[in-house]
C-alpha atoms as a PDB file:
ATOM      1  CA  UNK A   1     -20.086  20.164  46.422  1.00  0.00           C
ATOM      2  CA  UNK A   2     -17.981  20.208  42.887  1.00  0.00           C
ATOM      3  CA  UNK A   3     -16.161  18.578  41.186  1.00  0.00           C
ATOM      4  CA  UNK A   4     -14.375  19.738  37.561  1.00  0.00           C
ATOM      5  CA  UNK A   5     -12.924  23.035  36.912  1.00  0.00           C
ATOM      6  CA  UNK A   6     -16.181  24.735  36.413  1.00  0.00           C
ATOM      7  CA  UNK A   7     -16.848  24.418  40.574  1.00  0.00           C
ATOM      8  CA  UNK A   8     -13.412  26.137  41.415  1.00  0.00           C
ATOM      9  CA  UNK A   9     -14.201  29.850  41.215  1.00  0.00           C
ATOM     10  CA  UNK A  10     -17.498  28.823  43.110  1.00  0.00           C
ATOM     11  CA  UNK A  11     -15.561  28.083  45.796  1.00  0.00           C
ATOM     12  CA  UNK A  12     -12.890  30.051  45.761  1.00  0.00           C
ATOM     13  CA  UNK A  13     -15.508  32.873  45.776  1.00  0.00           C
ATOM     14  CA  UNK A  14     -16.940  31.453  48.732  1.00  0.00           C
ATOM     15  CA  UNK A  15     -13.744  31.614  50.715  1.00  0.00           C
ATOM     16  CA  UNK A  16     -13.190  35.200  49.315  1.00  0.00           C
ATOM     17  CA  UNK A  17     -16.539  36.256  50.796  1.00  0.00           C
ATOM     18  CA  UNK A  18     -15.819  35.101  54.416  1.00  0.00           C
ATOM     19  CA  UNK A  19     -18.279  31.804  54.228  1.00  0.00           C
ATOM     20  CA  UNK A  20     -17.370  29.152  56.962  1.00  0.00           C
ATOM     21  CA  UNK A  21     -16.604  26.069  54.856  1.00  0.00           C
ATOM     22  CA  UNK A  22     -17.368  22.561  57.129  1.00  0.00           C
ATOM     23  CA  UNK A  23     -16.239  20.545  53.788  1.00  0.00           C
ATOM     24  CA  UNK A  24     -15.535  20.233  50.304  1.00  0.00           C
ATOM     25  CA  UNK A  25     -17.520  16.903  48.367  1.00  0.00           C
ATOM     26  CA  UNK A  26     -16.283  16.095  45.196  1.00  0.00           C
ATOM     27  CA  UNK A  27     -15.798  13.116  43.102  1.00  0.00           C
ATOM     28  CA  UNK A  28     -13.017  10.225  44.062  1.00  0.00           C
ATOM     29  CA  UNK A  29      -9.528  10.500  42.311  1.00  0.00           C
ATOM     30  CA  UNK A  30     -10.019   9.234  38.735  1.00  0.00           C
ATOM     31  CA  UNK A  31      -7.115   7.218  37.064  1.00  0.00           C
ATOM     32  CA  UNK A  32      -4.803   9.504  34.452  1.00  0.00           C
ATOM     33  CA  UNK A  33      -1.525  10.758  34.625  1.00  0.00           C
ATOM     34  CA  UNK A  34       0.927   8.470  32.691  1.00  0.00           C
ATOM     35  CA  UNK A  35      -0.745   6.040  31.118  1.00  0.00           C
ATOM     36  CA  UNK A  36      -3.798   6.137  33.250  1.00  0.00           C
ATOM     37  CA  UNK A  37      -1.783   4.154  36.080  1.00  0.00           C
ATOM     38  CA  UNK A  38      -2.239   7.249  38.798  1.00  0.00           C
ATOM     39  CA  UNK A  39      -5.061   8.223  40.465  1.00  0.00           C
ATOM     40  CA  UNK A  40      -5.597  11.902  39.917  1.00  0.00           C
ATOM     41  CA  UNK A  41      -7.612  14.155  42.024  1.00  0.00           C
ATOM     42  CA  UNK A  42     -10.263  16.444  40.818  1.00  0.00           C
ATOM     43  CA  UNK A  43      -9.509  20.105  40.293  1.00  0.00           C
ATOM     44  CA  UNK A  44     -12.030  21.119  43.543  1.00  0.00           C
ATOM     45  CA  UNK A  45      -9.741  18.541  45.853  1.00  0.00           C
ATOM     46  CA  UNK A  46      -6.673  19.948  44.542  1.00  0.00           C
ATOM     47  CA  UNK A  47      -7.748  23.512  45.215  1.00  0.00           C
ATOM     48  CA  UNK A  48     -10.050  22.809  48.527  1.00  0.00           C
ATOM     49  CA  UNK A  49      -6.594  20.816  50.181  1.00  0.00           C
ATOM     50  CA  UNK A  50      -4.818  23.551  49.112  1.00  0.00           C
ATOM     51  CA  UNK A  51      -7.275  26.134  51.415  1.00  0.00           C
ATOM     52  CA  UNK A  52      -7.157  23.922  54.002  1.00  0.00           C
ATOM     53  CA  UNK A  53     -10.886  22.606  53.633  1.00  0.00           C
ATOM     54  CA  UNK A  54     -11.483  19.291  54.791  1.00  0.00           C
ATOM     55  CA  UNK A  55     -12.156  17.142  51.317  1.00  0.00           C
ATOM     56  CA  UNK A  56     -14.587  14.238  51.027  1.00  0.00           C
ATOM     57  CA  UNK A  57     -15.149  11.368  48.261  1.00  0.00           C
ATOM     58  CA  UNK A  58     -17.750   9.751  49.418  1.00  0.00           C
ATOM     59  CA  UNK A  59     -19.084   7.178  45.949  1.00  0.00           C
ATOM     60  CA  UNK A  60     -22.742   7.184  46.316  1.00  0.00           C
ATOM     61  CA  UNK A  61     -25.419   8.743  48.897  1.00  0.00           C
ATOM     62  CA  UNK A  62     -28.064   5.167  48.132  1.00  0.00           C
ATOM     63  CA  UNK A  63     -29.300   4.695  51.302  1.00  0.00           C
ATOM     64  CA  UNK A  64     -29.446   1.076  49.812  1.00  0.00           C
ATOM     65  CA  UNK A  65     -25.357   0.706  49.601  1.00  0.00           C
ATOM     66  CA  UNK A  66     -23.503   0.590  53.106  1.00  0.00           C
ATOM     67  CA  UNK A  67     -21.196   3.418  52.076  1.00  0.00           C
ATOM     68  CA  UNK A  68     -24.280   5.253  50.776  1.00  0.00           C
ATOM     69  CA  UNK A  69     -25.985   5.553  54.308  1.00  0.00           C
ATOM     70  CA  UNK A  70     -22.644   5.983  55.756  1.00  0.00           C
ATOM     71  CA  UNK A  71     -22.263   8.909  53.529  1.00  0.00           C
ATOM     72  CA  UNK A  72     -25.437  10.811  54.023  1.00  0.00           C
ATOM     73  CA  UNK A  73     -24.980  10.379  57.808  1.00  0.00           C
ATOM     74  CA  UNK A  74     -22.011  12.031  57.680  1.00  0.00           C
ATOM     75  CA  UNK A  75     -23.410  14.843  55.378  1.00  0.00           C
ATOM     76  CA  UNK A  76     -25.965  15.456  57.852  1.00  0.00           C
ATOM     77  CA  UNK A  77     -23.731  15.182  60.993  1.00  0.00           C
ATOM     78  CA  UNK A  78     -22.187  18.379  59.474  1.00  0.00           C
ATOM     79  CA  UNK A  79     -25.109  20.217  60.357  1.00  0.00           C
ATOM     80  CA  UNK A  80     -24.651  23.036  57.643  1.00  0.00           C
ATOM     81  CA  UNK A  81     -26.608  25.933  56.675  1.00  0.00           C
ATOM     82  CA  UNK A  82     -26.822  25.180  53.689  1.00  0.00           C
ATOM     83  CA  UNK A  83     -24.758  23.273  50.413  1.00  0.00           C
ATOM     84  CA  UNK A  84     -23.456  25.263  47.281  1.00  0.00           C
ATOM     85  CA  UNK A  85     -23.459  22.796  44.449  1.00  0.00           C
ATOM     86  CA  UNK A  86     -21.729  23.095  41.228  1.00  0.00           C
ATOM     87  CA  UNK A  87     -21.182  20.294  38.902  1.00  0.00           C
ATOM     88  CA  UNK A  88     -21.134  17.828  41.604  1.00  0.00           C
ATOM     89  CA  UNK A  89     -21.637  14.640  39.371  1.00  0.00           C
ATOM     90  CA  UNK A  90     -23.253  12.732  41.752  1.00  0.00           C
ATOM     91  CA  UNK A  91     -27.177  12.325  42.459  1.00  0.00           C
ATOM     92  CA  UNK A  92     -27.996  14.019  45.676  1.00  0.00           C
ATOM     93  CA  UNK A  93     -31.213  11.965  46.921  1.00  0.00           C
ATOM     94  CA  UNK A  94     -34.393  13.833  49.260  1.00  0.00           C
ATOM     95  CA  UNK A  95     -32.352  12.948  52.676  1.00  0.00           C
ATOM     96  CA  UNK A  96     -29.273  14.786  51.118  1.00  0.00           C
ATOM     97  CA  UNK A  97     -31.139  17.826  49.823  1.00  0.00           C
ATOM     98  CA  UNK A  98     -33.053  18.347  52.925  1.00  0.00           C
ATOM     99  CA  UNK A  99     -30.367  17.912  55.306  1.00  0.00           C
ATOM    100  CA  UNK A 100     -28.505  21.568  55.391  1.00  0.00           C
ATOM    101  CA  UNK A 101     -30.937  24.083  57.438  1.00  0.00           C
ATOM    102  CA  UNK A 102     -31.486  25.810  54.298  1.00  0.00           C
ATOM    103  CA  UNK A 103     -31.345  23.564  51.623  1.00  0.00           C
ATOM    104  CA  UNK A 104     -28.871  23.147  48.854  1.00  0.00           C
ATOM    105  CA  UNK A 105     -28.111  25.785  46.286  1.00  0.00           C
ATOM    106  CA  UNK A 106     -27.075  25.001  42.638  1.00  0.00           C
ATOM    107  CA  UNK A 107     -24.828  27.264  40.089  1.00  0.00           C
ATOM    108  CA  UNK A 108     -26.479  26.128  37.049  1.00  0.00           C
ATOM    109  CA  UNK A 109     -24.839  26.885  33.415  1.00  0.00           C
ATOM    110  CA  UNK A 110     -28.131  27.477  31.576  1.00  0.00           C
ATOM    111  CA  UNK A 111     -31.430  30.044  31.697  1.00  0.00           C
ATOM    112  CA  UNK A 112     -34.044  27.129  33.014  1.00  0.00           C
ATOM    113  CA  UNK A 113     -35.784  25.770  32.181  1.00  0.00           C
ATOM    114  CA  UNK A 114     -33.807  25.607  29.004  1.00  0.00           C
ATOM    115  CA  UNK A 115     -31.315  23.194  29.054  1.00  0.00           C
ATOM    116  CA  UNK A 116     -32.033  21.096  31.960  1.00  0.00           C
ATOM    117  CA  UNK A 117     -29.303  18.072  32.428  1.00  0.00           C
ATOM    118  CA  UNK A 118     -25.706  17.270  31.696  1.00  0.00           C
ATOM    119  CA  UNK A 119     -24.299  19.058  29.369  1.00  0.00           C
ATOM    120  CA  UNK A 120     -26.011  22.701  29.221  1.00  0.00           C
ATOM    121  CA  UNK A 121     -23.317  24.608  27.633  1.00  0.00           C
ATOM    122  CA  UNK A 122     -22.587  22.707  24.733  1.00  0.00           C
ATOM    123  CA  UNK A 123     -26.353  21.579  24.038  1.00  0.00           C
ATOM    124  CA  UNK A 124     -26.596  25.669  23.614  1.00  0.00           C
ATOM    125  CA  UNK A 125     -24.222  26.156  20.842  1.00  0.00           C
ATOM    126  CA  UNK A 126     -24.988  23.497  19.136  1.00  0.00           C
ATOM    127  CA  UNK A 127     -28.652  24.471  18.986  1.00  0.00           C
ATOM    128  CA  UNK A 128     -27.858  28.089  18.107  1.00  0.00           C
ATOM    129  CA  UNK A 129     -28.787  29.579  20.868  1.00  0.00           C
ATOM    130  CA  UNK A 130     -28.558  33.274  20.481  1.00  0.00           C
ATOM    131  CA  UNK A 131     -28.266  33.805  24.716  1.00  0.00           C
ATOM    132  CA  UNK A 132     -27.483  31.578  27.480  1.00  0.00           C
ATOM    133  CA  UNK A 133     -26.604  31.828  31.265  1.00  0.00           C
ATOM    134  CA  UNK A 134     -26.363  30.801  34.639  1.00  0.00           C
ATOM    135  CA  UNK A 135     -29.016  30.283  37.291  1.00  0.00           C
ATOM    136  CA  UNK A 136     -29.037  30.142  40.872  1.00  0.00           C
ATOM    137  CA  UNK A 137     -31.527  26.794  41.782  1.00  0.00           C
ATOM    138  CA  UNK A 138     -32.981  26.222  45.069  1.00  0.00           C
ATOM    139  CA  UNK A 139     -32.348  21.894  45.026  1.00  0.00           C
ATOM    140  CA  UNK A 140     -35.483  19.439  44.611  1.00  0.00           C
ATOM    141  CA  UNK A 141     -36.098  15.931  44.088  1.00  0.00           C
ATOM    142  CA  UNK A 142     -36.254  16.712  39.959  1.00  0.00           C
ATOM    143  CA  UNK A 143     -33.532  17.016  37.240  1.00  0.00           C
ATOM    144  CA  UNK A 144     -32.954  20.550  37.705  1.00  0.00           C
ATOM    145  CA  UNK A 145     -36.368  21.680  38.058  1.00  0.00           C
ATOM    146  CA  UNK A 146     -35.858  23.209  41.529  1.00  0.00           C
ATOM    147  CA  UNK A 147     -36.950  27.106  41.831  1.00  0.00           C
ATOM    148  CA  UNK A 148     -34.264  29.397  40.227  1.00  0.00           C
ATOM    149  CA  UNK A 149     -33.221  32.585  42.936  1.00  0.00           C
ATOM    150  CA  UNK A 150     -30.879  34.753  40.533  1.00  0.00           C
ATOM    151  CA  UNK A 151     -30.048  34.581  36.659  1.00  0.00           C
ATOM    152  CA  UNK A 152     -27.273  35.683  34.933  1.00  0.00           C
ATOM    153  CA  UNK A 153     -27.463  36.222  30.903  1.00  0.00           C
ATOM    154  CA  UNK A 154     -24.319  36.361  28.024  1.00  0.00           C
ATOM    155  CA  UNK A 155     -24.106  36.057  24.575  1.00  0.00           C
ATOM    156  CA  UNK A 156     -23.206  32.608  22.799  1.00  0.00           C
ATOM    157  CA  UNK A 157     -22.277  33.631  19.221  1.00  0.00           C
ATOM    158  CA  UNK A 158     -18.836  32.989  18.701  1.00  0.00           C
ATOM    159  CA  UNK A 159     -17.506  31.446  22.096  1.00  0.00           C
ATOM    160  CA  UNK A 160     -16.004  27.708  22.620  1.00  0.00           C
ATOM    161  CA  UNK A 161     -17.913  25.571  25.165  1.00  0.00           C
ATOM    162  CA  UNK A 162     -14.624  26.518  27.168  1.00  0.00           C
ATOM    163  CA  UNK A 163     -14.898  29.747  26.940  1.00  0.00           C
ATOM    164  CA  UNK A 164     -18.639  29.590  27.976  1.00  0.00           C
ATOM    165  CA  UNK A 165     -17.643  27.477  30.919  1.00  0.00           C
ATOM    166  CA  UNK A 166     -15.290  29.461  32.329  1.00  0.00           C
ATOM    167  CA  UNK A 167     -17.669  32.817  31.603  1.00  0.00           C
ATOM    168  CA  UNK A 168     -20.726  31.363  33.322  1.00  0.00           C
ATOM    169  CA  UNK A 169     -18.227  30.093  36.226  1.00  0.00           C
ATOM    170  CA  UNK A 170     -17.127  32.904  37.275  1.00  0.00           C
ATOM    171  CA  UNK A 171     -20.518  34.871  36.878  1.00  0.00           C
ATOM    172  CA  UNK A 172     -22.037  31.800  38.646  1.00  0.00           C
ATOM    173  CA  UNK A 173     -20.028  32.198  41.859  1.00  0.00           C
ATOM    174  CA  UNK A 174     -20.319  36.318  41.580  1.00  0.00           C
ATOM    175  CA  UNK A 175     -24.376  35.219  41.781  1.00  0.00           C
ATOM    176  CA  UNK A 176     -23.976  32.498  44.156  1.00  0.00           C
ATOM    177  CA  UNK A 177     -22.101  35.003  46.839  1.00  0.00           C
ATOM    178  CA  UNK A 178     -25.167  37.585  45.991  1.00  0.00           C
ATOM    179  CA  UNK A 179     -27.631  34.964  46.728  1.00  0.00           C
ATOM    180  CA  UNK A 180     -25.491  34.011  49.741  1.00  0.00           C
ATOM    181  CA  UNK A 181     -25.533  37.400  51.315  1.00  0.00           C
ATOM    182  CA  UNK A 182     -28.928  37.695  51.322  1.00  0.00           C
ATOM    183  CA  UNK A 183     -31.724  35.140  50.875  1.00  0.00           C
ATOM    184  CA  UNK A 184     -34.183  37.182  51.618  1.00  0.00           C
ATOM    185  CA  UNK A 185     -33.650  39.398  48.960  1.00  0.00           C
ATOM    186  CA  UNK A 186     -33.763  36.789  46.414  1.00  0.00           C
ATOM    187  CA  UNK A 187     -36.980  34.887  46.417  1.00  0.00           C
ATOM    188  CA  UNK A 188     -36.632  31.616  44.846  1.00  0.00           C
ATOM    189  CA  UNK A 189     -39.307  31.793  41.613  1.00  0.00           C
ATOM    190  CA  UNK A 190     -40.997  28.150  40.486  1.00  0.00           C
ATOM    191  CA  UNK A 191     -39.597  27.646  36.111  1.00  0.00           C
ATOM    192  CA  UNK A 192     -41.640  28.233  33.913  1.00  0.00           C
ATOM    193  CA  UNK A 193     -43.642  25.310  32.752  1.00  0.00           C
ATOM    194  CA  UNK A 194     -43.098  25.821  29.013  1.00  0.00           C
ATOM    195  CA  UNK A 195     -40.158  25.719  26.884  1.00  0.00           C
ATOM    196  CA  UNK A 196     -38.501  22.500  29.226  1.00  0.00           C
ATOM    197  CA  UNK A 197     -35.334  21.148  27.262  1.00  0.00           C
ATOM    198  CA  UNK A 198     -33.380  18.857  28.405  1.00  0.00           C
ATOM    199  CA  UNK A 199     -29.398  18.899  27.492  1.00  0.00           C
ATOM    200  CA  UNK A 200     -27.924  15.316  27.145  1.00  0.00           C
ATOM    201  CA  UNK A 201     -24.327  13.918  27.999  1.00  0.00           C
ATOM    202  CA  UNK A 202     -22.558  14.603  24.981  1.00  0.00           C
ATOM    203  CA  UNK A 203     -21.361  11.157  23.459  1.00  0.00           C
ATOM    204  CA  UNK A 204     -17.807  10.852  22.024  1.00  0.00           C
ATOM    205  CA  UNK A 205     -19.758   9.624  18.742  1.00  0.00           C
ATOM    206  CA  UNK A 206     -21.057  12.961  18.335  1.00  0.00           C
ATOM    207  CA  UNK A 207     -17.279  15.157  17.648  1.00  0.00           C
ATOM    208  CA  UNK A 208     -17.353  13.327  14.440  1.00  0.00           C
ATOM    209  CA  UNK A 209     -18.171  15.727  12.057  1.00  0.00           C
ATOM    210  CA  UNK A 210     -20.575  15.506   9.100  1.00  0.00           C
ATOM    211  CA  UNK A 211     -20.474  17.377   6.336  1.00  0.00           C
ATOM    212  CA  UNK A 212     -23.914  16.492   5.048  1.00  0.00           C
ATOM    213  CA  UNK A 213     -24.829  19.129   7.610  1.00  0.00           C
ATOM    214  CA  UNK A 214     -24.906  23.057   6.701  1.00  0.00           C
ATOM    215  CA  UNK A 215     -21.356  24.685   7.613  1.00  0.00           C
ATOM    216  CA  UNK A 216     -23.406  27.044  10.448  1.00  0.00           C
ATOM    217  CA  UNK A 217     -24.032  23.342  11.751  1.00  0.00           C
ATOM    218  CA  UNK A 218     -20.094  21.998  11.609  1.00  0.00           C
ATOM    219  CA  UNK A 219     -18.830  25.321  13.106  1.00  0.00           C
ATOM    220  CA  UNK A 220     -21.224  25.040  15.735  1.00  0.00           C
ATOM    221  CA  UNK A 221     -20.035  21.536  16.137  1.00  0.00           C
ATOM    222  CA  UNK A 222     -16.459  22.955  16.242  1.00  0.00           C
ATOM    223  CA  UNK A 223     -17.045  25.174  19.169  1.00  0.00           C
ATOM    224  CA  UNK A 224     -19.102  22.869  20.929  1.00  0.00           C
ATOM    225  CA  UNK A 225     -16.597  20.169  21.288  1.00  0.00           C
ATOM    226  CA  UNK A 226     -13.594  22.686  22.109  1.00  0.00           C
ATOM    227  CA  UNK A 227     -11.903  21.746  24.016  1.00  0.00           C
ATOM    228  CA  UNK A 228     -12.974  18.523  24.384  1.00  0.00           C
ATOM    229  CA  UNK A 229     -13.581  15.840  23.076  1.00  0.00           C
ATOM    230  CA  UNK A 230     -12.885  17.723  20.345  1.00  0.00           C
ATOM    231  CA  UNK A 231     -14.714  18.050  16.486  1.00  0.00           C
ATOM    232  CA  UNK A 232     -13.000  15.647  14.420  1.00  0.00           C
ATOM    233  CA  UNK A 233     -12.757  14.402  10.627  1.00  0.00           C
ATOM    234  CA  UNK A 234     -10.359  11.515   9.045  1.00  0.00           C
ATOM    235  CA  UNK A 235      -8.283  11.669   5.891  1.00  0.00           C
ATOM    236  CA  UNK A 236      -6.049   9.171   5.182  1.00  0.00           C
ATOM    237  CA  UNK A 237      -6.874   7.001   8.283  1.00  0.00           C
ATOM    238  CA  UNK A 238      -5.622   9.273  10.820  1.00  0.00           C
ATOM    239  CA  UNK A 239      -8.346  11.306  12.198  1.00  0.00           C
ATOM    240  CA  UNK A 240      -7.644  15.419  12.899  1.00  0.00           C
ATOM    241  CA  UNK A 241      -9.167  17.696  15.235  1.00  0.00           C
ATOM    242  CA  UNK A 242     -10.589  21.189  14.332  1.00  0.00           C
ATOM    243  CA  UNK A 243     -10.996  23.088  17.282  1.00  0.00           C
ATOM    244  CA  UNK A 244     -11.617  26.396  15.305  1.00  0.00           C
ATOM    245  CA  UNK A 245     -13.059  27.068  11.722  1.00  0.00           C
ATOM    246  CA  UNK A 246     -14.662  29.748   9.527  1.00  0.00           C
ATOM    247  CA  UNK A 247     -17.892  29.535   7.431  1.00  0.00           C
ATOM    248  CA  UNK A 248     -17.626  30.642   4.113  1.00  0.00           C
ATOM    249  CA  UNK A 249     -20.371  31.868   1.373  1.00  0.00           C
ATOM    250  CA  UNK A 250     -19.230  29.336  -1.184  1.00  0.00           C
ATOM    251  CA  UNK A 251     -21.866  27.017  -1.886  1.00  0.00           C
ATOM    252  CA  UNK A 252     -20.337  23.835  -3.707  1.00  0.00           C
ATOM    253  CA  UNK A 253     -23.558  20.963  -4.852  1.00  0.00           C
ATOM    254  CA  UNK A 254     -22.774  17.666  -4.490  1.00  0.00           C
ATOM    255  CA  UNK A 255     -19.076  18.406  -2.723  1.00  0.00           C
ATOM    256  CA  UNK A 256     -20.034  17.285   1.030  1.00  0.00           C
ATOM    257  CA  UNK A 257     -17.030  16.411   2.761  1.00  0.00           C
ATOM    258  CA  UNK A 258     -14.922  17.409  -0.299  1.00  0.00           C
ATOM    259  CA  UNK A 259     -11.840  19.640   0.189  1.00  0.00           C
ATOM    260  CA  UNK A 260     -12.701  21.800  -3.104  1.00  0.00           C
ATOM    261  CA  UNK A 261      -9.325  23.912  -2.772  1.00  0.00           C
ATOM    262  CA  UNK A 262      -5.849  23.654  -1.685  1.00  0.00           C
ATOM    263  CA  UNK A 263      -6.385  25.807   1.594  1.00  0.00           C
ATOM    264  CA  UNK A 264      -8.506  23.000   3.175  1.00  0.00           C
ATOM    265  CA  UNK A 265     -11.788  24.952   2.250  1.00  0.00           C
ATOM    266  CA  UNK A 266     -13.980  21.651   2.706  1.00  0.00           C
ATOM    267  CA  UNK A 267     -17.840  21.697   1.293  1.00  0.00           C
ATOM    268  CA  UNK A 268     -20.958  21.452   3.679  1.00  0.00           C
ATOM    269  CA  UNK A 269     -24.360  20.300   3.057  1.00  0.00           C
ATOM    270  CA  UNK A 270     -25.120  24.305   2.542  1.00  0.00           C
ATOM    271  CA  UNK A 271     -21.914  26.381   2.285  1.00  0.00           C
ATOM    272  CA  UNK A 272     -18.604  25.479   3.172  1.00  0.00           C
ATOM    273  CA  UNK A 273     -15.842  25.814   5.933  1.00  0.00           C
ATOM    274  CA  UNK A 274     -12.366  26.266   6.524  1.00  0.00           C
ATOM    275  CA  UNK A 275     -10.655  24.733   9.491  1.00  0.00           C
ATOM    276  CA  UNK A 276      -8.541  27.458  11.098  1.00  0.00           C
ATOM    277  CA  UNK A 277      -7.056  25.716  14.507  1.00  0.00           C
ATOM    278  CA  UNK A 278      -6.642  21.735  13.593  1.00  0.00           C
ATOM    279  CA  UNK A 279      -4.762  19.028  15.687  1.00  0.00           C
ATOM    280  CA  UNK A 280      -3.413  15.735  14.570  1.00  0.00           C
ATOM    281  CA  UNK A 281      -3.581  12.687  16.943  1.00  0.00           C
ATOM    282  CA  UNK A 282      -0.455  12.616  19.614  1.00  0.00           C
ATOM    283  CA  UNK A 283       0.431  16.443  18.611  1.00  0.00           C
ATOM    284  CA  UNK A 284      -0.137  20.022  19.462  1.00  0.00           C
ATOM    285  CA  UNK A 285      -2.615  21.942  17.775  1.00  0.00           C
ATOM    286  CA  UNK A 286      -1.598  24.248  14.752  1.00  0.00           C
ATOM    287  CA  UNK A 287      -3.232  26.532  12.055  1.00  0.00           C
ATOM    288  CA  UNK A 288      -4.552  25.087   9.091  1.00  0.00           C
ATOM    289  CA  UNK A 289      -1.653  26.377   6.956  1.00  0.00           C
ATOM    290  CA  UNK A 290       0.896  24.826   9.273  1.00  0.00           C
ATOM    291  CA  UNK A 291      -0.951  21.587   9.113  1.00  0.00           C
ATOM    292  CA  UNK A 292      -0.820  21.698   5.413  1.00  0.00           C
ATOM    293  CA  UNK A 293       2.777  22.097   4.961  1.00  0.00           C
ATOM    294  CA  UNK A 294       3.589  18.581   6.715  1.00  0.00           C
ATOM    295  CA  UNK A 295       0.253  16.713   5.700  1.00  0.00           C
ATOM    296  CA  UNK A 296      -0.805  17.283   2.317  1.00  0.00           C
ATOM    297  CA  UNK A 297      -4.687  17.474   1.710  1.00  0.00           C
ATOM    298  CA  UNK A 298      -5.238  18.616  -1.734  1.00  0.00           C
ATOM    299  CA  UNK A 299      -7.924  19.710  -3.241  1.00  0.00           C
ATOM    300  CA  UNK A 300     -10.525  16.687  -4.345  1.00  0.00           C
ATOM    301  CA  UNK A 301      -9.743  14.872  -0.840  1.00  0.00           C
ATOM    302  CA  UNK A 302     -13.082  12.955   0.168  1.00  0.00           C
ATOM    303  CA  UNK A 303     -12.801  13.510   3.874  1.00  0.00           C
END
């Protein structure tokens, strides 16, 4: 049970290992494609059809919605061992959870309960977070509070919430095939009661940068919106993406927002960055310098 890009080296691994795969649950098609007029499947359908696994949509589980009960009478018609989820995007109620003989299993991208919730990876750079990971939860009832089985840990410093994505993916599914082989092995352990955080849906509002925040702030902003929705700042009413960007030393009083050279060095509440990967709106994304030799920003500009 996936749905983005995140859940397809879950399931590949699954295959790989030899599990016996009844179905694949993901979200419906989504409009997109040209000009949003096609409905476009979801990476797990794409790659689940493609494997031959039988692919369901199914909108809601509420017993309280016809298609709802329909669904989770389905689900439990199945009659599975148990369900690997990852990044489903849909709420799996009691009936659902308790349904497979052994429960259902989630690949979770944080160390809980740290960053319990939507958007794990990116709440994680943003907050500095010197380590992160990815857990193997036994399903309950609760926003991720279920017991965790296995933990993986990496280092943060430096990566894109891509890159972290696709790093805690693939370890995810390594640990989910681990947990897989042997349950036994792998008793699940209850969270710890103290340090819950919980990681909200990152709103588009957010990727707009401000430079009244320190420049460790802004690149952590950077990363944690690549690659999407992406960081953003506007000059001349056209707004420009910075997917990558160095902090520099340089501390500049009073120049927030203000490019202070020629190299699109731009000052920070404390210190000062330099975009190094930027991308105007309707083009492909360049280096600062290219940038710079089509769209003059010179030094002074009040971003």
């Amino acid at each position: 049970m996936g749905t983005p890009d995140f859940a397809v080296p879950v399931l590949e691994a699954l295959v790989t290992a030899g599990h016996d795969l009844v179905a694949a649950y993901c979200q419906p098609a989504r409009p997109g494609g040209r000009r949003g007029r096609e409905l476009v499947p979801s990476p797990v359908q794409v790659r689940a059809e493609a494997l031959g696994i039988a692919v369901r949509t199914p909108v809601s589980f509420k017993a309280s919605l016809p298609e709802g009960l329909a669904a989770r009478e389905a689900f439990a018609a199945l009659e599975a061992d148990v369900a690997v989820v990852a990044a489903y995007g849909l709420i799996l109620p009691r009936a659902v959870l308790e349904a497979p003989r052994l429960g259902c299993l989630n690949v979770h991208g944080s160390l809980l309960p740290r960053w319990r919730g939507a958007a794990p990876v990116q709440r994680a750079i943003l907050a500095g977070d010197a380590e992160t990971g990815v857990g193997i939860m036994q399903m309950e009832a609760g926003l991720d509070t279920g017991a965790v089985r296995l933990e993986g840990r990496t280092p943060v410093a430096g990566k894109t919430a891509g890159d972290l994505t696709t790093e805690l993916s693939v370890m995810g599914a390594r640990l989910m095939v681990e947990v897989l082989g042997d349950l036994d092995a792998y008793p699940a352990r209850p969270q710890p009661e103290e340090g819950v955080t919980y990681a909200a849906k990152i709103d588009k509002a957010e990727a707009r940068i401000d430079f009244e925040r320190s420049a460790i702030e802004v690149e952590r902003l950077v990363r944690a919106m690549n690659p999407a929705p992406g960081a953003w700042f506007e000059v001349a009413g056209e707004r420009v993406k910075v997917l990558a960007a160095d902090v520099l030393p340089f501390s500049f009083l009073g120049c927030e927002g203000l490019t202070v050279n020629d190299e699109l060095t731009i000052g920070c509440g404390d210190g000062a960055i330099r975009p190094t990967l930027v991308q105007r709106a309707g083009r492909g994304v360049t280096s600062a310098e290219e940038l710079l030799r089509g769209f003059a920003i010179p030094s002074g500009t009040q971003l």
